[in-house]
N, C-alpha and C. Protein backbone atom coordinates (compact mmCIF):
# COMPACT_ATOMS: atom_id res chain seq x y z
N UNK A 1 0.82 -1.20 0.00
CA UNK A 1 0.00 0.00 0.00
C UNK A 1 0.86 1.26 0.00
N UNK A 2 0.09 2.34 -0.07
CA UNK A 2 0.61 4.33 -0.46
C UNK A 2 1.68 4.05 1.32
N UNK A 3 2.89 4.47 0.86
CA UNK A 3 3.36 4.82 2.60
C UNK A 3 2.42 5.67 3.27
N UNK A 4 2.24 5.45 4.48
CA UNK A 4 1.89 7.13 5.02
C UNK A 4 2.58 7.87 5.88
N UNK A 5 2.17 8.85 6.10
CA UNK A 5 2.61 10.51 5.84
C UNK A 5 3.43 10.73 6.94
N UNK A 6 4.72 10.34 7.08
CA UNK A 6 5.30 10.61 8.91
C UNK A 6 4.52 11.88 9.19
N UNK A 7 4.17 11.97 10.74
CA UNK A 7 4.06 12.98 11.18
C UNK A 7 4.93 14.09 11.22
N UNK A 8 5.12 15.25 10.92
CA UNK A 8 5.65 17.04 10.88
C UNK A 8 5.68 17.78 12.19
N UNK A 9 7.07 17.79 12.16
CA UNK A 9 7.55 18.59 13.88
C UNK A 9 6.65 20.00 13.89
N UNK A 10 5.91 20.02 14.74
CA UNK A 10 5.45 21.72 14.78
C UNK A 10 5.70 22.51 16.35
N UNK A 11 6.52 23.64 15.70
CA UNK A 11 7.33 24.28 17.04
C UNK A 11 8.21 25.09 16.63
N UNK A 12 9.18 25.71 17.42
CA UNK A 12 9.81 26.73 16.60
C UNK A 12 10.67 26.06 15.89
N UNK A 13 11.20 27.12 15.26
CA UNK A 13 12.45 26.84 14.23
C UNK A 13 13.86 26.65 15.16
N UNK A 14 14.52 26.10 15.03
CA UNK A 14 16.14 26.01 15.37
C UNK A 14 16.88 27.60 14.77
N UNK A 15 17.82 27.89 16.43
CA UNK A 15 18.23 28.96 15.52
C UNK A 15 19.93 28.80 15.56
N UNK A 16 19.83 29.30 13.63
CA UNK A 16 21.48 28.89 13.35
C UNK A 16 22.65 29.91 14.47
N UNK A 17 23.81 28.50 14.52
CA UNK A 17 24.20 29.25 15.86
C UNK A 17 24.10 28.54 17.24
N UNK A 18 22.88 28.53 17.23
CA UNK A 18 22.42 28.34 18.91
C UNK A 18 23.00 26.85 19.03
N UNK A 19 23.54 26.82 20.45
CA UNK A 19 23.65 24.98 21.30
C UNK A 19 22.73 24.58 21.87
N UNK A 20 22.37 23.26 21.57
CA UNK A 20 21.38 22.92 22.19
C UNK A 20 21.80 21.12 22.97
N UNK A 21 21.03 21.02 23.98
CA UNK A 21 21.62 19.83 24.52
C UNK A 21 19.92 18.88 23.96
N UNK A 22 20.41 17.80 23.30
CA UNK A 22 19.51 16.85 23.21
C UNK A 22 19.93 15.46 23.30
N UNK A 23 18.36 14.78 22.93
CA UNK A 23 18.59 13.39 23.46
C UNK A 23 19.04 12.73 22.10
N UNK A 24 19.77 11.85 22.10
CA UNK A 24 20.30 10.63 21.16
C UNK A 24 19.14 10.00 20.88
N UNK A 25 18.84 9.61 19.76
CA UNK A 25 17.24 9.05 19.12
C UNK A 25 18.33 8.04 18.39
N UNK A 26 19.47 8.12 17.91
CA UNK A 26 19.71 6.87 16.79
C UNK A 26 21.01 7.37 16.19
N UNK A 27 22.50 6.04 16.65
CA UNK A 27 23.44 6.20 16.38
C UNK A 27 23.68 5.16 14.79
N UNK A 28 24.39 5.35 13.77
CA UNK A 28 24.33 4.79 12.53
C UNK A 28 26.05 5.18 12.71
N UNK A 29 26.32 4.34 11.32
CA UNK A 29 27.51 4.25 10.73
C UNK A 29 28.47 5.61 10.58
N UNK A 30 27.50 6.50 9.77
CA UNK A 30 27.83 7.66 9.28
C UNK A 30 27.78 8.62 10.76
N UNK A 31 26.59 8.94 11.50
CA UNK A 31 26.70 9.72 12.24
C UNK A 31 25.78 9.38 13.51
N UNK A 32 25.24 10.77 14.32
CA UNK A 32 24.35 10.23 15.37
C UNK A 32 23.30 11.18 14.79
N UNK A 33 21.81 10.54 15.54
CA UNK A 33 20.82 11.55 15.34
C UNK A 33 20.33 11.99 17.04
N UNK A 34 20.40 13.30 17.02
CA UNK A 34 19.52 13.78 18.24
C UNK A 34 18.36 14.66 17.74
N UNK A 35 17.80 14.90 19.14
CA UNK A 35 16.48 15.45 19.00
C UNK A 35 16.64 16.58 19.83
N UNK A 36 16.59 17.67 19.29
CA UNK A 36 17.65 19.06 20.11
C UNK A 36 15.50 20.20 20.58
N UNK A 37 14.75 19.51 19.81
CA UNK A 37 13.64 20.37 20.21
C UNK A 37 12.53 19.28 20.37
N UNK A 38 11.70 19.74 21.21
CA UNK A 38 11.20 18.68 21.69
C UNK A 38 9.46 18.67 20.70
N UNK A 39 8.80 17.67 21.10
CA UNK A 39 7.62 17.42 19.85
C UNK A 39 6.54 18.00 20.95
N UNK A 40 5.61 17.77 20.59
CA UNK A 40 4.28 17.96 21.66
C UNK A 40 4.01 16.45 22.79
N UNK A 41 3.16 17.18 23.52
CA UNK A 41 4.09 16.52 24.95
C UNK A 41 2.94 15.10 24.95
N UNK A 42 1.72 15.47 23.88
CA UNK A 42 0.90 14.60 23.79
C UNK A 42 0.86 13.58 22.99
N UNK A 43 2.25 13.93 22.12
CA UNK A 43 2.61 12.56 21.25
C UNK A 43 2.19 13.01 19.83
N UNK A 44 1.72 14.13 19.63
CA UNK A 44 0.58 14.16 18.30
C UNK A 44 1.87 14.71 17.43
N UNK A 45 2.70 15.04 17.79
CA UNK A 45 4.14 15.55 16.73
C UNK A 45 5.38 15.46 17.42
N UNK A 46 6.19 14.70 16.54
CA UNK A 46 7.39 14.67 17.11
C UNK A 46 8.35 15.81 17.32
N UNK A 47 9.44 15.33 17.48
CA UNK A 47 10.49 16.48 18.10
C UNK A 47 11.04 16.33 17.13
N UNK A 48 12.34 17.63 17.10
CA UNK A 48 12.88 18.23 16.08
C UNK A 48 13.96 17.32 15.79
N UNK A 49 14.63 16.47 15.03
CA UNK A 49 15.86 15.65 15.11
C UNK A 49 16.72 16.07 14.17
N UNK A 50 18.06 15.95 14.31
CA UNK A 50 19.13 16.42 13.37
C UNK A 50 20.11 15.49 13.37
N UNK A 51 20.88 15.43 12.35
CA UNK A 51 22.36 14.71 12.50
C UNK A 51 23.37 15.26 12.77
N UNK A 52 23.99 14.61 13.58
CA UNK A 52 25.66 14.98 13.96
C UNK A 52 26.63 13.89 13.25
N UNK A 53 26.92 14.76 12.04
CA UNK A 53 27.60 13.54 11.10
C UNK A 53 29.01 13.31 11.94
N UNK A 54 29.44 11.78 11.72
CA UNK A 54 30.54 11.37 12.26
C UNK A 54 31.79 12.31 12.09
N UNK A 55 32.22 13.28 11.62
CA UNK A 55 33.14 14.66 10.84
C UNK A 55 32.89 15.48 12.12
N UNK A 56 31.72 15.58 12.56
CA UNK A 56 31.16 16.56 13.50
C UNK A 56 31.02 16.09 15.35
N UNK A 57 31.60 14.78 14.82
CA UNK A 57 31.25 14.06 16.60
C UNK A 57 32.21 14.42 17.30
N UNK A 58 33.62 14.82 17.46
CA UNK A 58 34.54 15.42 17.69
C UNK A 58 35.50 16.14 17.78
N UNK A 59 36.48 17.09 17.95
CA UNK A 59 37.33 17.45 17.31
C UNK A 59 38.25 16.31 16.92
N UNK A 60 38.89 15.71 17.01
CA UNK A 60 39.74 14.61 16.79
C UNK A 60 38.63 13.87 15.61
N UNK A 61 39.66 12.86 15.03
CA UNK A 61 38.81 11.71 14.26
C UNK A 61 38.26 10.76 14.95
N UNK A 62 37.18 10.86 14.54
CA UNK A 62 36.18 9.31 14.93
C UNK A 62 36.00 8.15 14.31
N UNK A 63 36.52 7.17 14.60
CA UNK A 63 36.40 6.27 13.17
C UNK A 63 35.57 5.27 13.71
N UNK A 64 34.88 5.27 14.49
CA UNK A 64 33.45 4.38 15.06
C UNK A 64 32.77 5.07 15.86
N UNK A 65 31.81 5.55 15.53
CA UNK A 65 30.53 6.16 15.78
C UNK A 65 29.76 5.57 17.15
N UNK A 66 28.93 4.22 16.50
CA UNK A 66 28.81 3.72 17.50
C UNK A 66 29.90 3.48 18.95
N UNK A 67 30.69 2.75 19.04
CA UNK A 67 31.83 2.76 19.71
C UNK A 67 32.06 4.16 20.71
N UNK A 68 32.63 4.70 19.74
CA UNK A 68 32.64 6.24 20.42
C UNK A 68 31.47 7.01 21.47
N UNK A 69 30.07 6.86 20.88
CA UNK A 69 29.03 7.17 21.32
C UNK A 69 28.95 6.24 23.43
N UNK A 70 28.94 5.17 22.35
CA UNK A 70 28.94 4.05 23.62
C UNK A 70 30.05 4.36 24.88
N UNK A 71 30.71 4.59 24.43
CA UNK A 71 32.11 4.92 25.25
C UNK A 71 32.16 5.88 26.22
N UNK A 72 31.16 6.92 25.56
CA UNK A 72 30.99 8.50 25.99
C UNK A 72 29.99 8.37 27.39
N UNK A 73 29.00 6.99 27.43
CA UNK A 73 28.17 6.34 28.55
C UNK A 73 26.93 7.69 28.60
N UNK A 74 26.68 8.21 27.31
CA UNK A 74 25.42 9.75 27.77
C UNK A 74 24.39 9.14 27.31
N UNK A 75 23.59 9.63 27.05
CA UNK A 75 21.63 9.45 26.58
C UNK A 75 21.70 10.92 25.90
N UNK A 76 22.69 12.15 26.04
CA UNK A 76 21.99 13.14 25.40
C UNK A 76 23.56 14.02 24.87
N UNK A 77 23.54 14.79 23.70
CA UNK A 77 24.48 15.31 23.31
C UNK A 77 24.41 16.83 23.38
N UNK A 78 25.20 17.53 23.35
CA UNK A 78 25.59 18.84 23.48
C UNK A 78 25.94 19.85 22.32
N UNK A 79 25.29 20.01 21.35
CA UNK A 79 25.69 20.00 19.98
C UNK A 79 24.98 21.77 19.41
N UNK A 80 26.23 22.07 18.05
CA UNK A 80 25.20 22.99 17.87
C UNK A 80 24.53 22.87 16.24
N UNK A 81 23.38 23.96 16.26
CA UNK A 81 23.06 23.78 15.18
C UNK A 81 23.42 24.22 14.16
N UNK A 82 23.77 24.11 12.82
CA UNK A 82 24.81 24.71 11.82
C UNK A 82 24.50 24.44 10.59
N UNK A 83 23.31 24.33 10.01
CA UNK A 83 22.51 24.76 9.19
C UNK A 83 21.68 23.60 8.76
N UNK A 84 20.96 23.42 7.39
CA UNK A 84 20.14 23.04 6.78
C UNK A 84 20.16 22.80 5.65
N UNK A 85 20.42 21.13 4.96
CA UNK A 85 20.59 21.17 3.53
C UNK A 85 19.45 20.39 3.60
N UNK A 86 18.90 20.11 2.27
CA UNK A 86 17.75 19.53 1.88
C UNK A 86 16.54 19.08 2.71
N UNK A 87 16.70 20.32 3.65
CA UNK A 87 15.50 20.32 4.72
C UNK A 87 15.88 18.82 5.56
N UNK A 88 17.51 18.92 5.64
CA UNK A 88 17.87 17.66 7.02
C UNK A 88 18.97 18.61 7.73
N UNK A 89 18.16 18.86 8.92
CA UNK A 89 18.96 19.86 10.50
C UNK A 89 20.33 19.14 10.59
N UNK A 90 21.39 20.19 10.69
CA UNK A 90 23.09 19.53 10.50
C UNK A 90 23.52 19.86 11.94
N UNK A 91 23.79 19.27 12.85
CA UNK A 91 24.39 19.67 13.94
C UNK A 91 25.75 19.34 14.23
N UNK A 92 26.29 20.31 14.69
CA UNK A 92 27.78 19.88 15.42
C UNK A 92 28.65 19.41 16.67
N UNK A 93 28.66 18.76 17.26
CA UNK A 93 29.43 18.85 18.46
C UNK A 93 30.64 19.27 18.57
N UNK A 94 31.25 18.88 17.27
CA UNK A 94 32.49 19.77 17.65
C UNK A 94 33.24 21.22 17.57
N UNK A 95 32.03 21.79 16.88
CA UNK A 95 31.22 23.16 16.97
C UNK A 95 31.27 23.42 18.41
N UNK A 96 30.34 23.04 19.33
CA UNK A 96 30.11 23.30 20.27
C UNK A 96 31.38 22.71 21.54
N UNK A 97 31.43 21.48 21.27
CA UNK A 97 32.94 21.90 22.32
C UNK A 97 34.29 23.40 22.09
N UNK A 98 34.58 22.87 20.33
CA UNK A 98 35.73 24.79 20.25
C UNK A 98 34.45 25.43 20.94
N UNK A 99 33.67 25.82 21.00
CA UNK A 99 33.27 27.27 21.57
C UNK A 99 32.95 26.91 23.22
N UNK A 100 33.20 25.82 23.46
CA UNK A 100 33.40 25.98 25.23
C UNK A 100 35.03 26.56 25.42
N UNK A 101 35.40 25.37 24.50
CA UNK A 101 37.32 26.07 24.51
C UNK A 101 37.37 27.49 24.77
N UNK A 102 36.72 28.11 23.69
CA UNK A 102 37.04 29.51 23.54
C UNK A 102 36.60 30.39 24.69
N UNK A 103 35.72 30.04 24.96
CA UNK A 103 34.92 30.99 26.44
C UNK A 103 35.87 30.86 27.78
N UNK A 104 36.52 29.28 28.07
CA UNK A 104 37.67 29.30 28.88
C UNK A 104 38.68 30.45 29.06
């Protein structure tokens, strides 16, 4: 049968720039996905999710994702947001650690 229609995050927009701490929804090969805005609290729309491509999980190289993730022992990442290609949210962590560096 027709797929149907995932449900559509409704809530604000992410703003480029901003850090946001979210929860880990789903670690893959390539990268992690979190959920940096949250959905409605009644279930009727999900939360906002983005990737933190494996390039972006650290400053240093990551060459296992999973592994790495696992290692780290969190449920939620610290990441920022850093733009938008084909309407899929790009987040960084290692964005957001340099700019703890820098505030030190």
């Amino acid at each position: 049968g027709p797929r149907k229609e995932r449900p559509k995050y409704v809530g604000p927009d992410p703003v480029l720039g901003e850090t946001y701490t979210g929860k880990i929804t789903g670690i893959q090969r390539f990268g992690v996905f979190v959920e940096i805005l949250p959905g409605a609290e009644d279930g009727s729309s999900p939360g906002l999710e983005g990737l933190v491509h494996v390039s972006e999980l650290h400053t240093e190289r990551v060459r296992n994702c999973e592994g790495f993730v696992r290692g780290m022992n969190v449920e939620e990442l610290t990441v920022k947001y850093v733009g938008n290609e084909k309407g899929k949210i790009q987040l960084s962590r290692r964005a957001a650690i340099e700019e703890q560096r820098a505030k030190r």
